[in-house]
Protein backbone atom coordinates (compact mmCIF):
# COMPACT_ATOMS: atom_id res chain seq x y z
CA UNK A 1 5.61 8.38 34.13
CA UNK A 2 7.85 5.69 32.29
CA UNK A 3 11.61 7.25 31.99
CA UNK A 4 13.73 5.10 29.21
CA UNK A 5 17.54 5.18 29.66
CA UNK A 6 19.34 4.40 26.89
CA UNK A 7 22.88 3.71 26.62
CA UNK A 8 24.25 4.22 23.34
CA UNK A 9 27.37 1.81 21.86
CA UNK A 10 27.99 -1.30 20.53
CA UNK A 11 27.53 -2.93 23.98
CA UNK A 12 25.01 -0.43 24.73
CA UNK A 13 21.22 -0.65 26.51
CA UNK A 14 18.00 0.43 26.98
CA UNK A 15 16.04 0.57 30.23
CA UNK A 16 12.99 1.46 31.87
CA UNK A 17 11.79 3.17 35.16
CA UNK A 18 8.70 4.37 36.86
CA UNK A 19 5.08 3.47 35.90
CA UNK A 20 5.01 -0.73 36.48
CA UNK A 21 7.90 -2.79 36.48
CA UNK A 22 11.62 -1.72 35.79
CA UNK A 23 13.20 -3.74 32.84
CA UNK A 24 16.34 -3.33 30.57
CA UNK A 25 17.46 -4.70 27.44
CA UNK A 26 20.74 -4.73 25.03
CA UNK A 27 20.37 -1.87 22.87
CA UNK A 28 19.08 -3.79 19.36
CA UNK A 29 22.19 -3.71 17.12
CA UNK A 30 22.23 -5.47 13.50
CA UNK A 31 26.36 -5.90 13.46
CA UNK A 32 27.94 -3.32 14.66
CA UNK A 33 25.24 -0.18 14.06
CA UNK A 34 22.20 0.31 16.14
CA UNK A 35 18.94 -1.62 14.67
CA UNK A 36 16.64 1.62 14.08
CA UNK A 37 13.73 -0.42 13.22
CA UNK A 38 13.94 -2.94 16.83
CA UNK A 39 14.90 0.14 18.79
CA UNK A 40 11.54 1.57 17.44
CA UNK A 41 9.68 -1.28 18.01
CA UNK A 42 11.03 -1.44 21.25
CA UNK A 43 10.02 2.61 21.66
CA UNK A 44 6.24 2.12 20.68
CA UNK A 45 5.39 0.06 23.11
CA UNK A 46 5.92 2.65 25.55
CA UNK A 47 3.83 5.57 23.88
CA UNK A 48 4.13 8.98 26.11
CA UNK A 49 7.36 7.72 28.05
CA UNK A 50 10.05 10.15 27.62
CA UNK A 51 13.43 9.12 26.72
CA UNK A 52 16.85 10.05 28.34
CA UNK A 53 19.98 9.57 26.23
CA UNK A 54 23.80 9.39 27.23
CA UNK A 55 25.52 12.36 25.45
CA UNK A 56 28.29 10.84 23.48
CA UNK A 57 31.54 13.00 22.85
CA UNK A 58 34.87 12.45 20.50
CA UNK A 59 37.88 12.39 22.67
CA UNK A 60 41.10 12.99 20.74
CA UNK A 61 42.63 9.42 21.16
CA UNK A 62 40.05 7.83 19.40
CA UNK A 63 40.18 6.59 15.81
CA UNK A 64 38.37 8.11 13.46
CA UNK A 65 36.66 4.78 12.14
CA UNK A 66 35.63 4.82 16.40
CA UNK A 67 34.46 8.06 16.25
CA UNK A 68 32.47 7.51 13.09
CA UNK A 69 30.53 4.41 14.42
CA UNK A 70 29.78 5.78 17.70
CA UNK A 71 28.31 9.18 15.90
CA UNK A 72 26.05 7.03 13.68
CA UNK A 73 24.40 4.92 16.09
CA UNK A 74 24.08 8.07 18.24
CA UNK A 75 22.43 9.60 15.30
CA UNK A 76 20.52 6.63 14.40
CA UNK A 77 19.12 6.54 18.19
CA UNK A 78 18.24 10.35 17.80
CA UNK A 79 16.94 10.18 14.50
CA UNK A 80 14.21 7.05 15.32
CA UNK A 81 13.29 9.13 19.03
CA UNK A 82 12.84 12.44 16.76
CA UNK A 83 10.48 10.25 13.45
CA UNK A 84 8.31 8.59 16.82
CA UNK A 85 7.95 12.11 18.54
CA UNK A 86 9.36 10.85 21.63
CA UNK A 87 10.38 13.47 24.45
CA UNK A 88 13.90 13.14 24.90
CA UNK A 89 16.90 14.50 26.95
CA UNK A 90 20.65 14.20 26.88
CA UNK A 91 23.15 13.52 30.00
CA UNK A 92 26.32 13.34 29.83
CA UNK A 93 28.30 10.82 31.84
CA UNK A 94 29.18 12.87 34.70
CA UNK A 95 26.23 14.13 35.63
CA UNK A 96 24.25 10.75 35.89
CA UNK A 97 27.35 8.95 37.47
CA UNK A 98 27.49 11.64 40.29
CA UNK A 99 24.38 11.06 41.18
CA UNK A 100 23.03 7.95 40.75
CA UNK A 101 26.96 6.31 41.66
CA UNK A 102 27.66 8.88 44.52
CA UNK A 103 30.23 6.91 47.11
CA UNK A 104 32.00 4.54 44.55
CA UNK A 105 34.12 4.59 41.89
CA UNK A 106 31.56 5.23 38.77
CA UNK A 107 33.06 2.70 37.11
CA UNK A 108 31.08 0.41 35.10
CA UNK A 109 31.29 -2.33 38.00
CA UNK A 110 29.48 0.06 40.49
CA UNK A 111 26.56 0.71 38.04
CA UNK A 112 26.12 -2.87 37.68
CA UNK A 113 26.28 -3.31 41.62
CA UNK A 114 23.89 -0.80 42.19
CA UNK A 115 21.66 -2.21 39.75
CA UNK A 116 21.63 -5.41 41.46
CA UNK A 117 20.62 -3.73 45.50
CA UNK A 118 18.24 -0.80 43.41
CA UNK A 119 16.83 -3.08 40.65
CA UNK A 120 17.08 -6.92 42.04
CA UNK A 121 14.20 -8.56 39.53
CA UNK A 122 16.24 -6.72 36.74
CA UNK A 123 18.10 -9.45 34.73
CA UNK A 124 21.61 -8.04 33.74
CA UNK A 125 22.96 -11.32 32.80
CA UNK A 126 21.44 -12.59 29.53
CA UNK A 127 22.30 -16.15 28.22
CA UNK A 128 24.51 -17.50 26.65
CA UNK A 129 26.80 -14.69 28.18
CA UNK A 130 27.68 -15.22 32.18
CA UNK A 131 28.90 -12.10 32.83
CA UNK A 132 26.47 -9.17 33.49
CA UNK A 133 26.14 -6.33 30.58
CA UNK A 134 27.14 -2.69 31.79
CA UNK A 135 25.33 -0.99 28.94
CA UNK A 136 22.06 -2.72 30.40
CA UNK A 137 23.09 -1.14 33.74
CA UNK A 138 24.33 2.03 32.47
CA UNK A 139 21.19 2.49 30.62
CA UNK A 140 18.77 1.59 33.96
CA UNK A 141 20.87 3.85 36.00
CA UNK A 142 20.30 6.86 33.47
CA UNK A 143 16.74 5.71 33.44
CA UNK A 144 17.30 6.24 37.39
CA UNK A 145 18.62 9.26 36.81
CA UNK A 146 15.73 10.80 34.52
CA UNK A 147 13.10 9.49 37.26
CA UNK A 148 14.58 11.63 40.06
CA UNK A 149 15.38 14.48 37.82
CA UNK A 150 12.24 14.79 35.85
CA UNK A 151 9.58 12.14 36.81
CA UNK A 152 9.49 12.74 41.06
CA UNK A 153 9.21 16.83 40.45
CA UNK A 154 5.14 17.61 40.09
CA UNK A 155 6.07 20.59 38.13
CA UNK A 156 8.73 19.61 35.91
CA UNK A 157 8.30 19.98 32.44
CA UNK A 158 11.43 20.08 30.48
CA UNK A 159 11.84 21.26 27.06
């Protein structure tokens, strides 16, 4: 079974786990909204995978032009996962970080570290950029997370 991470956000990702060979990607964004058209093109090649998605919250210091963006492409990313029928769960931070990052400081610098010893033929680094992305690695670990929680029990079947 092919679990799909996605990490939702300007700097967000999208990864994949399970059947054949883990990969990840930057979330497709057109700007500064989430491409809904890439992210299902991305989606249908992958029919029958189930998707997990990082629950995003409004915190109180956060502008409201912040909050506004980050609840579009979060509805955007539901919206094209509902229209393609694709099975889909939400996770919030927490809950993935505790146990996919248990030992370290569940930063975004230990997801991309464990990402590098769990994933090594996993690019995280795409050119031009040097630096490795985090929502690539956020988005394999939550794939990570949805394999152990849904994919590795023979009689899981969430609804």
């Amino acid at each position: 079974m092919l679990i799909i991470g996605i990490d939702p956000g300007a700097k967000g990702g999208i990864a994949g786990v399970g059947d054949g060979k883990p990969w990840a990607l930057p979330l497709p964004m057109s700007g500064n909204e989430v491409n809904a058209h890439g992210l299902a093109a991305i989606l249908r090649v992958y029919p029958g995978s189930m998707c997990i998605v990082e629950k995003q919250q409004v915190f109180g210091i956060e502008g409201r032009v912040s909050c506004f963006t980050t609840g579009q492409g979060y509805g955007a990313i539901l919206g094209v996962l509902g229209a393609l029928g694709v099975q889909t769960e939400l996770v919030l931070p927490p809950a993935w970080k505790k146990a996919v990052l248990a030992g370290t400081l569940k930063d975004k610098g230990a997801a991309i570290a464990y990402c590098g010893r769990a994933f090594p033929s996993v690019p995280l680094v795409l050119p031009p950029k040097r630096t490795p992305s985090d929502g690539m690695a956020d988005a394999l670990c939550i794939a990570a997370w949805g394999y152990r929680t849904f994919a590795t029990k023979p009689s899981a079947s969430p609804a």
